[in-house]
PDB file of N, CA and C in Angstrom:
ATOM      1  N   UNK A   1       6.287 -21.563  28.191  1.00  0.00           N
ATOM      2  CA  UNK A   1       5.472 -20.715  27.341  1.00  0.00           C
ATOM      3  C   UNK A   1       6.105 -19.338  27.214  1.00  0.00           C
ATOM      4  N   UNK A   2       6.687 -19.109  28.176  1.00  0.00           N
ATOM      5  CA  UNK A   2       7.226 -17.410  28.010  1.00  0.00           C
ATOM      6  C   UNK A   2       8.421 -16.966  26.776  1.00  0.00           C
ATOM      7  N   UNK A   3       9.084 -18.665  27.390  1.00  0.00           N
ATOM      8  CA  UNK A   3      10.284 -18.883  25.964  1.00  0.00           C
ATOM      9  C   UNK A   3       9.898 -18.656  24.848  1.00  0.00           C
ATOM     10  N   UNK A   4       8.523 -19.328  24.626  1.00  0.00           N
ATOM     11  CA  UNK A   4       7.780 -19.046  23.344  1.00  0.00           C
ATOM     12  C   UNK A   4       7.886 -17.985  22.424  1.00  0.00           C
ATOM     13  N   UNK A   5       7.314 -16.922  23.505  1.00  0.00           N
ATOM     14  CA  UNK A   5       7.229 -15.458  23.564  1.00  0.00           C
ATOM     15  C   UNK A   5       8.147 -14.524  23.554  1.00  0.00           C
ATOM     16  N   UNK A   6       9.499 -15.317  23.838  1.00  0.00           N
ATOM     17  CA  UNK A   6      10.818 -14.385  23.939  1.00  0.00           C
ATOM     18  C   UNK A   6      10.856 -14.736  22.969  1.00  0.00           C
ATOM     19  N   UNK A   7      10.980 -15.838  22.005  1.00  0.00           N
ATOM     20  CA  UNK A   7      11.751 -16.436  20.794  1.00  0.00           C
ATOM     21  C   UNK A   7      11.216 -15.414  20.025  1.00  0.00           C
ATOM     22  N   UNK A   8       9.615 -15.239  20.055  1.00  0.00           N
ATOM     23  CA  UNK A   8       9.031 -14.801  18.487  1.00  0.00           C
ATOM     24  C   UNK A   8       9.696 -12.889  19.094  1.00  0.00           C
ATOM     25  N   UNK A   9      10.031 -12.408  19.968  1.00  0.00           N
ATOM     26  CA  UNK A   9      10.384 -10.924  20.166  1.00  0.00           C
ATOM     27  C   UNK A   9      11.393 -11.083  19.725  1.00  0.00           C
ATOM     28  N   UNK A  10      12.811 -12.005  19.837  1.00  0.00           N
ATOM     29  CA  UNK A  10      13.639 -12.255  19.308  1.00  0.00           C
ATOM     30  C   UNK A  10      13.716 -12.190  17.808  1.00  0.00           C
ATOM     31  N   UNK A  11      12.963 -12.797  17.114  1.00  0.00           N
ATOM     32  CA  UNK A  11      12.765 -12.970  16.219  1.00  0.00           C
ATOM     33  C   UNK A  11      12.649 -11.710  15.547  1.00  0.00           C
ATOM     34  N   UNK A  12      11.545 -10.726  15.676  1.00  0.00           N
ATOM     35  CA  UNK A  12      11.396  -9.927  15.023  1.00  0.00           C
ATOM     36  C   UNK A  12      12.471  -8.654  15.641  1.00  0.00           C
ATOM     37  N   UNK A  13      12.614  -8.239  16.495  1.00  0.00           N
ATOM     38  CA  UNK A  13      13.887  -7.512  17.602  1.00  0.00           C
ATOM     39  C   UNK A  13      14.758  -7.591  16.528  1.00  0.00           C
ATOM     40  N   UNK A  14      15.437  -8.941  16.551  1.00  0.00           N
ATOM     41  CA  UNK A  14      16.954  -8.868  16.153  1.00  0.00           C
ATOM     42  C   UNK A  14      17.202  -8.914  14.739  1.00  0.00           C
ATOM     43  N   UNK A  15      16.140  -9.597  14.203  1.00  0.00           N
ATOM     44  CA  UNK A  15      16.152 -10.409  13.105  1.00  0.00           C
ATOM     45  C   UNK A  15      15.290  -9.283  11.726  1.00  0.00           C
ATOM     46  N   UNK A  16      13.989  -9.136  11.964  1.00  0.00           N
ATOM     47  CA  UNK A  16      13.363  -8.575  10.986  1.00  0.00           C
ATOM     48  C   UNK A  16      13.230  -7.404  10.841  1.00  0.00           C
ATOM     49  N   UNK A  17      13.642  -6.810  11.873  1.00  0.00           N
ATOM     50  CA  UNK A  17      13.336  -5.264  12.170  1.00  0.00           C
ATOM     51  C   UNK A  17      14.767  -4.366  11.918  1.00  0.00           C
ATOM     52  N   UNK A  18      15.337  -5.263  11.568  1.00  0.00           N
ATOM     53  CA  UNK A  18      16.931  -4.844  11.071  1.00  0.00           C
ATOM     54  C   UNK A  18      16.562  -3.618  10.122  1.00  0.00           C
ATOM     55  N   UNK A  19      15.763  -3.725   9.038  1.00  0.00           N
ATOM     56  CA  UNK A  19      16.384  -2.819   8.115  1.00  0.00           C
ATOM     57  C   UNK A  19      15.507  -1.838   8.413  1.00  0.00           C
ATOM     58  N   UNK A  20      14.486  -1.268   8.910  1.00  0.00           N
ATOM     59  CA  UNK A  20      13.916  -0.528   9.618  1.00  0.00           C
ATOM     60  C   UNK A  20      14.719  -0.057  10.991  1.00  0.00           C
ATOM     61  N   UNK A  21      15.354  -0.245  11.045  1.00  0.00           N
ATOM     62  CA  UNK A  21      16.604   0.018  12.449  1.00  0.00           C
ATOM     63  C   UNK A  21      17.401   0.789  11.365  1.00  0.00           C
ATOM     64  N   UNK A  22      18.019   0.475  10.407  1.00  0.00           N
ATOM     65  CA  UNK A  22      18.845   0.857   9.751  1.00  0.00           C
ATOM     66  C   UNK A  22      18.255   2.319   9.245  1.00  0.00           C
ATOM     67  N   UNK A  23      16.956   2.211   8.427  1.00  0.00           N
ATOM     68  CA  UNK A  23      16.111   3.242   7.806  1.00  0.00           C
ATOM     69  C   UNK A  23      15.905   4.216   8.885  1.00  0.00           C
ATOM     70  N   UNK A  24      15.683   4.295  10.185  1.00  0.00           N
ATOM     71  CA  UNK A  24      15.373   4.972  11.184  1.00  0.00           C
ATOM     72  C   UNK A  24      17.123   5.908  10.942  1.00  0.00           C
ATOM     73  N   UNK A  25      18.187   5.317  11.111  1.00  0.00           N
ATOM     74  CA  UNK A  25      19.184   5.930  11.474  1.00  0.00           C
ATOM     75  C   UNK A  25      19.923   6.301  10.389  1.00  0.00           C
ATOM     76  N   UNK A  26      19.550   6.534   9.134  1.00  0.00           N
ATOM     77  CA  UNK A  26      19.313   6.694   8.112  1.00  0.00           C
ATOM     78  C   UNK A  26      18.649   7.943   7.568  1.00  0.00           C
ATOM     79  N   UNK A  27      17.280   8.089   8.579  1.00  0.00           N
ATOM     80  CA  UNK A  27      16.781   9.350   8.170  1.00  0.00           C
ATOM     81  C   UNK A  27      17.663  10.710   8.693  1.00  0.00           C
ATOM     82  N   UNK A  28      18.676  10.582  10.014  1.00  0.00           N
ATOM     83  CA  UNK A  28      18.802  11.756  10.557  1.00  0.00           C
ATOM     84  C   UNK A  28      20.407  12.169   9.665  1.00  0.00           C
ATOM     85  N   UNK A  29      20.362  11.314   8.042  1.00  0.00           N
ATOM     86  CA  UNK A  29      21.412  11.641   7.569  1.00  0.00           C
ATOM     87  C   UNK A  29      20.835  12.232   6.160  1.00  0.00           C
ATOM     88  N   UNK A  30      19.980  11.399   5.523  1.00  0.00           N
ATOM     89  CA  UNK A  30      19.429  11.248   4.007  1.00  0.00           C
ATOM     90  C   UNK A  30      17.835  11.615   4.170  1.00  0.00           C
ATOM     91  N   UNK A  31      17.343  12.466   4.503  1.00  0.00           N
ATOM     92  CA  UNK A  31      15.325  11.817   4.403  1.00  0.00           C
ATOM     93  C   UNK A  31      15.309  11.245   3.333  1.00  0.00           C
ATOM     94  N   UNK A  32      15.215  11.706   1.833  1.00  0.00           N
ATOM     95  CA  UNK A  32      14.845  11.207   1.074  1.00  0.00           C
ATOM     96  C   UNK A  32      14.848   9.694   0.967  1.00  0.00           C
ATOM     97  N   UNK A  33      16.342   9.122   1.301  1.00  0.00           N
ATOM     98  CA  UNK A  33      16.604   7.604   1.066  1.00  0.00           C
ATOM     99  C   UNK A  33      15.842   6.696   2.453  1.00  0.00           C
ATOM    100  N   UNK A  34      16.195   7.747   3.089  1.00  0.00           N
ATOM    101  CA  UNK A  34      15.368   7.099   4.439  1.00  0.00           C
ATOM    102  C   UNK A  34      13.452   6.510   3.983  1.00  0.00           C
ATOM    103  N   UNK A  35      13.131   7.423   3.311  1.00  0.00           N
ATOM    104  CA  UNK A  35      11.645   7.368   2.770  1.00  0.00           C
ATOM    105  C   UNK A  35      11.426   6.289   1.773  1.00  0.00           C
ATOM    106  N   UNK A  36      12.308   5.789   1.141  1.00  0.00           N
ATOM    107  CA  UNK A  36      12.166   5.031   0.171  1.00  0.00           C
ATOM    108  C   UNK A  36      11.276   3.961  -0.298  1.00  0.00           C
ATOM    109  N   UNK A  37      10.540   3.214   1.332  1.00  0.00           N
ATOM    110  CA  UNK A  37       9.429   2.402   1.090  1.00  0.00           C
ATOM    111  C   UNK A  37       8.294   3.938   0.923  1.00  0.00           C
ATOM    112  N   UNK A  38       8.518   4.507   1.529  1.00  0.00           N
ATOM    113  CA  UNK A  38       7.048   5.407   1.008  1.00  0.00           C
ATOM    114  C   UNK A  38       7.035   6.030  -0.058  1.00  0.00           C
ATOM    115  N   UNK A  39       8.081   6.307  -1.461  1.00  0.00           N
ATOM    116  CA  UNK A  39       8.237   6.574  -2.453  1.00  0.00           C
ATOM    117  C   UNK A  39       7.732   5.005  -3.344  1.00  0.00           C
ATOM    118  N   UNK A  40       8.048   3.937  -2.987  1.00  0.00           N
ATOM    119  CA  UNK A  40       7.710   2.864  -3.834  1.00  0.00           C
ATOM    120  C   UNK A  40       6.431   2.657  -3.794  1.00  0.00           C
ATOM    121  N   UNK A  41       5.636   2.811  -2.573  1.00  0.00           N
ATOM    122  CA  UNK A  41       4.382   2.534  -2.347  1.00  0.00           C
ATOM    123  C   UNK A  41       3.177   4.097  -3.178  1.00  0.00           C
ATOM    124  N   UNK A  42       4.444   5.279  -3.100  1.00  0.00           N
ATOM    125  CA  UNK A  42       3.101   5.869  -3.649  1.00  0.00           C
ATOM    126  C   UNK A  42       3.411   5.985  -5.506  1.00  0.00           C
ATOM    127  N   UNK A  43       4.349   5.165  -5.692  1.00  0.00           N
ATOM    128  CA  UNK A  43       4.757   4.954  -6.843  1.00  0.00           C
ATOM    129  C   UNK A  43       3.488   3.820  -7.488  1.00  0.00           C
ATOM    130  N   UNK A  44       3.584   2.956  -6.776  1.00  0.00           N
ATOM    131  CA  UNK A  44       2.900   1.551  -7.032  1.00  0.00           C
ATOM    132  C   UNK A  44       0.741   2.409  -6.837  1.00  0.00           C
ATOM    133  N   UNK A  45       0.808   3.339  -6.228  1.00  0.00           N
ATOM    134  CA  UNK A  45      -1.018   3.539  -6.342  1.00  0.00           C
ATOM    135  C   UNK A  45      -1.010   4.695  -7.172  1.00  0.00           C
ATOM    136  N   UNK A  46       0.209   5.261  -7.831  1.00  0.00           N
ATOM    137  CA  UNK A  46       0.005   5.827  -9.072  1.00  0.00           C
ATOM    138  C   UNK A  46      -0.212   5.228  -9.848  1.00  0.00           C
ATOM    139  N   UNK A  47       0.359   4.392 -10.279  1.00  0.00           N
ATOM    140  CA  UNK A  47       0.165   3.596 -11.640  1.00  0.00           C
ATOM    141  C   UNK A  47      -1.447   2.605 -11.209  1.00  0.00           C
ATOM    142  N   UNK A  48      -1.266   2.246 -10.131  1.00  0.00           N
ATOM    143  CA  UNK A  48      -2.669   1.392  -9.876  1.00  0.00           C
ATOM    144  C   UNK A  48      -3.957   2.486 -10.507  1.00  0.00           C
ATOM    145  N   UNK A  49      -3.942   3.967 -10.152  1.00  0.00           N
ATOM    146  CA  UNK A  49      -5.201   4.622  -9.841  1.00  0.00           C
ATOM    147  C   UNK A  49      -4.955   5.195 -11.835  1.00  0.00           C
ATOM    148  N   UNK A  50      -4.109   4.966 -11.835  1.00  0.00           N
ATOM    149  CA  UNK A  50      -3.993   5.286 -13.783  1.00  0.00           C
ATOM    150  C   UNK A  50      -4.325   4.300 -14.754  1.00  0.00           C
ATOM    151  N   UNK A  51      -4.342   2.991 -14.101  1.00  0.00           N
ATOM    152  CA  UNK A  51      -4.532   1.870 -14.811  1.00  0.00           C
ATOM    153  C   UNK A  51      -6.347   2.103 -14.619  1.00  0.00           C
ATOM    154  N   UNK A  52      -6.705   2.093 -13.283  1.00  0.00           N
ATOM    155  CA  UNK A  52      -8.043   1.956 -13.145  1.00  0.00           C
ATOM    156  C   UNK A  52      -8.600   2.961 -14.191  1.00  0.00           C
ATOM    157  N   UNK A  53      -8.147   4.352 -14.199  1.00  0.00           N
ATOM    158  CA  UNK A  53      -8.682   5.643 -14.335  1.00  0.00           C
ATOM    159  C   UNK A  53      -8.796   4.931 -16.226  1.00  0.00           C
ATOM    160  N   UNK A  54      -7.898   4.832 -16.715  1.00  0.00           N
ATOM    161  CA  UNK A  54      -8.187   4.200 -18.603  1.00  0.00           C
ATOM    162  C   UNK A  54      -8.996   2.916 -18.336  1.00  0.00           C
ATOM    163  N   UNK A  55      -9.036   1.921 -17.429  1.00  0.00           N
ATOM    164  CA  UNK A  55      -9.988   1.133 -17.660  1.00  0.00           C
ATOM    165  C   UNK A  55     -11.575   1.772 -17.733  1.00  0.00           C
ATOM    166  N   UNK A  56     -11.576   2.389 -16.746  1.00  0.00           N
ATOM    167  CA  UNK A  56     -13.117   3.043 -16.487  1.00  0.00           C
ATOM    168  C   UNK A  56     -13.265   3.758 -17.687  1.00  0.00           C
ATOM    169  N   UNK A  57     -12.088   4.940 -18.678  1.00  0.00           N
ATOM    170  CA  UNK A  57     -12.314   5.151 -20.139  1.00  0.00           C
ATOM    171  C   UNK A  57     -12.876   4.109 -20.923  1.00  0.00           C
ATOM    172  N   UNK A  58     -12.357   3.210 -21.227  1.00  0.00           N
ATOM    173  CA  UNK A  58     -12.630   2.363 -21.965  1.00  0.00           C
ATOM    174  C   UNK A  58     -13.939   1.616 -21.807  1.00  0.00           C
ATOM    175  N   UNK A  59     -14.318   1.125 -20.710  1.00  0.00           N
ATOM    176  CA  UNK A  59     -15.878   0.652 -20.782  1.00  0.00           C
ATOM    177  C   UNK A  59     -16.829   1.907 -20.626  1.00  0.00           C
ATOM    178  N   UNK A  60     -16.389   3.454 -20.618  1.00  0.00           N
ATOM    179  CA  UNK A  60     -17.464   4.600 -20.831  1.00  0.00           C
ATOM    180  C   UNK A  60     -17.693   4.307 -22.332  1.00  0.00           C
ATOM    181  N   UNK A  61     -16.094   4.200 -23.066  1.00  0.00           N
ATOM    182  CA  UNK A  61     -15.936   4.268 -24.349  1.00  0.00           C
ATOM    183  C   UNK A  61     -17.265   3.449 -25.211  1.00  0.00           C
ATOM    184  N   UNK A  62     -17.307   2.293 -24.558  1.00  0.00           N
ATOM    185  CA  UNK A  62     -17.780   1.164 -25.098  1.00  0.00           C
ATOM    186  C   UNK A  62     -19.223   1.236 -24.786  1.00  0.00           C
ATOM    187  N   UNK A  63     -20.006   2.614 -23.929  1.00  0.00           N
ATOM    188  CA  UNK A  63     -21.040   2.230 -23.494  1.00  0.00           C
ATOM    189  C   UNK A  63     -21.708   1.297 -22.583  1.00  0.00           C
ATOM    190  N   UNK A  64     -20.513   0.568 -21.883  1.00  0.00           N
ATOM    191  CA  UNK A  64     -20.561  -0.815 -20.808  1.00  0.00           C
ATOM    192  C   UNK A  64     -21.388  -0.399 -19.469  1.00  0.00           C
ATOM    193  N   UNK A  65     -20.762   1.247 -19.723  1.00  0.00           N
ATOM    194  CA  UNK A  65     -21.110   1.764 -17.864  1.00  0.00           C
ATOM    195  C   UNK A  65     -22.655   1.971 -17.775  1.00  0.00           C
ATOM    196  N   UNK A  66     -22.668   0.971 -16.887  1.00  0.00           N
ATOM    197  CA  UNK A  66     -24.304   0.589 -16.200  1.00  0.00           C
ATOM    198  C   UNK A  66     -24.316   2.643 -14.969  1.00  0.00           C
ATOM    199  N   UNK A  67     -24.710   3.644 -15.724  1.00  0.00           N
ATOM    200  CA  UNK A  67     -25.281   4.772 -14.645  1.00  0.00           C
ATOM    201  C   UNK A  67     -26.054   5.135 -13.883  1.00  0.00           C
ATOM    202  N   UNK A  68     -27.269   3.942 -13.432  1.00  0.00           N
ATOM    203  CA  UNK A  68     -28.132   3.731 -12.873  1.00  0.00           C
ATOM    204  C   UNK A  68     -27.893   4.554 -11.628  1.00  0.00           C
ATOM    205  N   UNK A  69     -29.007   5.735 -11.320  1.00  0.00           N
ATOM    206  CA  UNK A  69     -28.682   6.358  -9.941  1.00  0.00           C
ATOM    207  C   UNK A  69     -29.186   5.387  -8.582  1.00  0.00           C
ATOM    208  N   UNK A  70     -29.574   4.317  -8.659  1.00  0.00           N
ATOM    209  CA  UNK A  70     -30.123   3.568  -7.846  1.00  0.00           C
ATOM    210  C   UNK A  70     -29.673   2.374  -7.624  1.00  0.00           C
ATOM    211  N   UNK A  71     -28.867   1.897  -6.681  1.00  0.00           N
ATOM    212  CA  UNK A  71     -27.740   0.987  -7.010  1.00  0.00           C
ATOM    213  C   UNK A  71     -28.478  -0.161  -6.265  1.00  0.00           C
ATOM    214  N   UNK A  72     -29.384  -0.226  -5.585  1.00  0.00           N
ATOM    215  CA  UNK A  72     -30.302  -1.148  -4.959  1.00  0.00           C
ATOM    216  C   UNK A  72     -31.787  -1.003  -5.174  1.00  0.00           C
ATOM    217  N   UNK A  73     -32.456  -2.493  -5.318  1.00  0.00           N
ATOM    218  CA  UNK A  73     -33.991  -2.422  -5.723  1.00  0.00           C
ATOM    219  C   UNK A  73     -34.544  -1.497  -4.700  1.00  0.00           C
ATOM    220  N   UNK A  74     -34.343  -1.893  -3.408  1.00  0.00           N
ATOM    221  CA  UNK A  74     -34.948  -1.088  -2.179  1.00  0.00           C
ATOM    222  C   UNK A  74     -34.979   0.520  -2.254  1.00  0.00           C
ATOM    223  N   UNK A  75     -33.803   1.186  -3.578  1.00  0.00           N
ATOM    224  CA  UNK A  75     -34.116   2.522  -3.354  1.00  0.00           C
ATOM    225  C   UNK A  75     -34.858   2.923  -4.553  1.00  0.00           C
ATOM    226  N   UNK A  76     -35.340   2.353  -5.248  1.00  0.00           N
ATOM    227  CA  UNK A  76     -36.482   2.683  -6.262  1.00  0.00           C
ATOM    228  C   UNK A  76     -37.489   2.884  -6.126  1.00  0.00           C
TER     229      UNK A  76
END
């Protein structure tokens, strides 16, 4: 069972954690490039929170938006 347990540390140790090994030693040359998953990711909830932000236009547009201040029977 312990083998088990070495394999899967192995696994991620040698194997998956590579380019995050790399990115670590990376930053004390480049930050910027070093950052690069955190530039894609706040890339990707810009466009998410812009897509939402014109959807929510568009059903104001349309009159769709239910404004009810009471979002449950119980608080009426």
């Amino acid at each position: 069972m312990k083998s088990f347990f070495e394999g899967i540390q192995s696994l991620f140790v040698d194997f998956l954690f590579l380019p995050m090994d790399w990115l670590r030693e990376l930053e004390l040359t480049d930050w910027w490039t070093a950052n690069i998953l955190n530039w894609i990711f706040i890339i990707i909830c810009c466009a998410a929170m812009t897509y939402w932000i014109k959807q929510l236009n568009i059903f104001k547009a349309n009159n769709e938006d239910d404004q009810d201040t009471t979002a449950h029977s119980f608080l009426k």
